[in-house]
Protein backbone atom coordinates (compact mmCIF):
# COMPACT_ATOMS: atom_id res chain seq x y z
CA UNK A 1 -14.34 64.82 57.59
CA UNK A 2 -13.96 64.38 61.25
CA UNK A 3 -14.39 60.81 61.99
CA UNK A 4 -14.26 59.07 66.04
CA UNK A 5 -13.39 55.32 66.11
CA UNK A 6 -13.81 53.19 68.50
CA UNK A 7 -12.51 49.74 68.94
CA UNK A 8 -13.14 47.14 71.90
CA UNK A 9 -15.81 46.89 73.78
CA UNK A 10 -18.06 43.47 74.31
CA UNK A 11 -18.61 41.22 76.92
CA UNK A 12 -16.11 40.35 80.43
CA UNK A 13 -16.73 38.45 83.35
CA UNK A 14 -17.04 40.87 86.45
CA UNK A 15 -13.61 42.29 87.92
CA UNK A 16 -12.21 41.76 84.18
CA UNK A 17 -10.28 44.92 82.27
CA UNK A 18 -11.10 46.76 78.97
CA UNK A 19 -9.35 49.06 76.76
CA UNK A 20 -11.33 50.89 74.63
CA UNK A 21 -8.84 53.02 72.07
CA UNK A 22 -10.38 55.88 70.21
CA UNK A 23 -8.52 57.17 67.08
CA UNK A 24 -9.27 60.20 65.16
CA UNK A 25 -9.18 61.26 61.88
CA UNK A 26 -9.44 64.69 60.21
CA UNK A 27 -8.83 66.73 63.33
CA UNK A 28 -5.66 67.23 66.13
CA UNK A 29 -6.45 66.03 69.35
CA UNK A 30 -4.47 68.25 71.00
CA UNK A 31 -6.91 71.25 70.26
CA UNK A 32 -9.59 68.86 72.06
CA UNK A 33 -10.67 68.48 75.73
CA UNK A 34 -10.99 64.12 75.56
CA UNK A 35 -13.91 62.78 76.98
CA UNK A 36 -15.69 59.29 77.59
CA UNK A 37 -19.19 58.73 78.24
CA UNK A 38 -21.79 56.17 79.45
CA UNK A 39 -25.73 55.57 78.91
CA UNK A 40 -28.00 52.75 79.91
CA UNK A 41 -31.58 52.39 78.66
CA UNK A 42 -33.66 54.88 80.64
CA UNK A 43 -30.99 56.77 82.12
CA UNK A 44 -28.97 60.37 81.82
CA UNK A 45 -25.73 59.65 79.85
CA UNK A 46 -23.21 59.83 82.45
CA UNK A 47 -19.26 61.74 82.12
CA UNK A 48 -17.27 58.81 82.88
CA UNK A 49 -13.78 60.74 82.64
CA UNK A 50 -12.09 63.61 80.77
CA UNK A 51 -8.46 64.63 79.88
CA UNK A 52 -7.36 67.63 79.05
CA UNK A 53 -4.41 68.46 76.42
CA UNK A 54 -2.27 69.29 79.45
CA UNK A 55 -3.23 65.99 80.99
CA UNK A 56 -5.11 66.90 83.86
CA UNK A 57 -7.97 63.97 84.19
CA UNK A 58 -11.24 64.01 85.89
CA UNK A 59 -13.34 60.81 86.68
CA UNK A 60 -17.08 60.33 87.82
CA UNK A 61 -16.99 59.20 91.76
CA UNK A 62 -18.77 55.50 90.54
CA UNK A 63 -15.66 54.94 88.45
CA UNK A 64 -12.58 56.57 90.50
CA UNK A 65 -10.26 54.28 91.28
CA UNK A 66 -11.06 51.69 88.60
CA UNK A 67 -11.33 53.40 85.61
CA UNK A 68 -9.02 55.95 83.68
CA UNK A 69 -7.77 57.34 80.21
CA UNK A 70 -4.85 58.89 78.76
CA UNK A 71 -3.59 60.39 75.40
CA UNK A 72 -0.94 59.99 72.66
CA UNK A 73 -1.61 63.29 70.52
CA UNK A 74 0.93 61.97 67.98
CA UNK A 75 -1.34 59.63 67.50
CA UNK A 76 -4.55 61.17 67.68
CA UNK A 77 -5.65 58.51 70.44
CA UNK A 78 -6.98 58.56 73.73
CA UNK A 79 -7.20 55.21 75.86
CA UNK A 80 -9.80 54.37 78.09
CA UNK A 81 -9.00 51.81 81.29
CA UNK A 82 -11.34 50.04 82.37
CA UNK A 83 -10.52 48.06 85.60
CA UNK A 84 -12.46 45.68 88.02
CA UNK A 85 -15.62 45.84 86.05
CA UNK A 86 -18.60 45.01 87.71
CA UNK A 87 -22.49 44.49 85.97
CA UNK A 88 -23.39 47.83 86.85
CA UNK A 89 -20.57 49.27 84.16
CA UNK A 90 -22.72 47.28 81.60
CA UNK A 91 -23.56 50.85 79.19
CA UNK A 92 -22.96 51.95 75.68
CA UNK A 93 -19.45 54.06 75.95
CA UNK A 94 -18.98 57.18 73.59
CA UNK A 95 -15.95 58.86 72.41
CA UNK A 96 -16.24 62.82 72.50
CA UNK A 97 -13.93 65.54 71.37
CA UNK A 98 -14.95 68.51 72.62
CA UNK A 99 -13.05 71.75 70.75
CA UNK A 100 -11.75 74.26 72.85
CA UNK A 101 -11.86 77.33 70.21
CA UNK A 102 -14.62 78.82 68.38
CA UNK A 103 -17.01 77.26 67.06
CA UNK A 104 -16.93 75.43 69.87
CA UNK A 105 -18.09 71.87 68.58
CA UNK A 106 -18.52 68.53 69.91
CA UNK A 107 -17.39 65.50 67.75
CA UNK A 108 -19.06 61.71 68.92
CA UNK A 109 -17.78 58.38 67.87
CA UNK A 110 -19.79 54.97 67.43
CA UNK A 111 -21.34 53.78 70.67
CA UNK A 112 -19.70 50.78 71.98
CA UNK A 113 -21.28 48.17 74.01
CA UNK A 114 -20.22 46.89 77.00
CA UNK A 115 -21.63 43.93 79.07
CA UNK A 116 -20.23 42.79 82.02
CA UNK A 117 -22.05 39.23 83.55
CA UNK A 118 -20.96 35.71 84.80
């Protein structure tokens, strides 16, 4: 089975760094558009970045120049950045594989939490 894990995550002071590794297992990330998401309580889940196999990388405007990912296909892992974090980055942050050939299927990992406060 396809499986998404996360590791990371937890509290930082504001303007600290996080890495948030995602390792999968039972599919080849290299036949996978990588992507990382946010949600708060109340709100829209939010496309914090993506990366494509050929390593072209997107980023939401609240996060550009602070945050970004890259990928090791060998090792089926895509890393997260997460740089000068500030209170308002305080989400739950989701894994997503998103398959670029039919069926075209979306796999999630675990949500992680991530508080940033004094």
């Amino acid at each position: 089975q396809v499986l998404l894990v996360v590791a990371g995550g937890g509290l930082v002071q504001p303007g600290g760094s996080l890495r948030l590794p995602c390792a999968g297992s039972g599919i080849m990330f290299r036949f996978h558009v990588m992507k990382w998401y946010r949600q708060v309580p109340g709100a829209q889940r939010e496309l914090v970045a993506s990366i494509t196999n050929a390593g072209t990388i997107n980023h939401a405007d609240t996060v550009k120049g602070r945050f970004t990912i890259s990928r090791d296909n060998a090792k089926n892992t895509v890393y997260p950045q997460m740089n000068s974090l500030n209170p308002e980055d305080t989400a739950v942050y989701y894994c997503n594989a998103a398959r670029l050939s039919s069926p075209r299927l979306d796999y999630w990992g675990q949500g992680t939490q991530v508080t940033v406060s004094s």
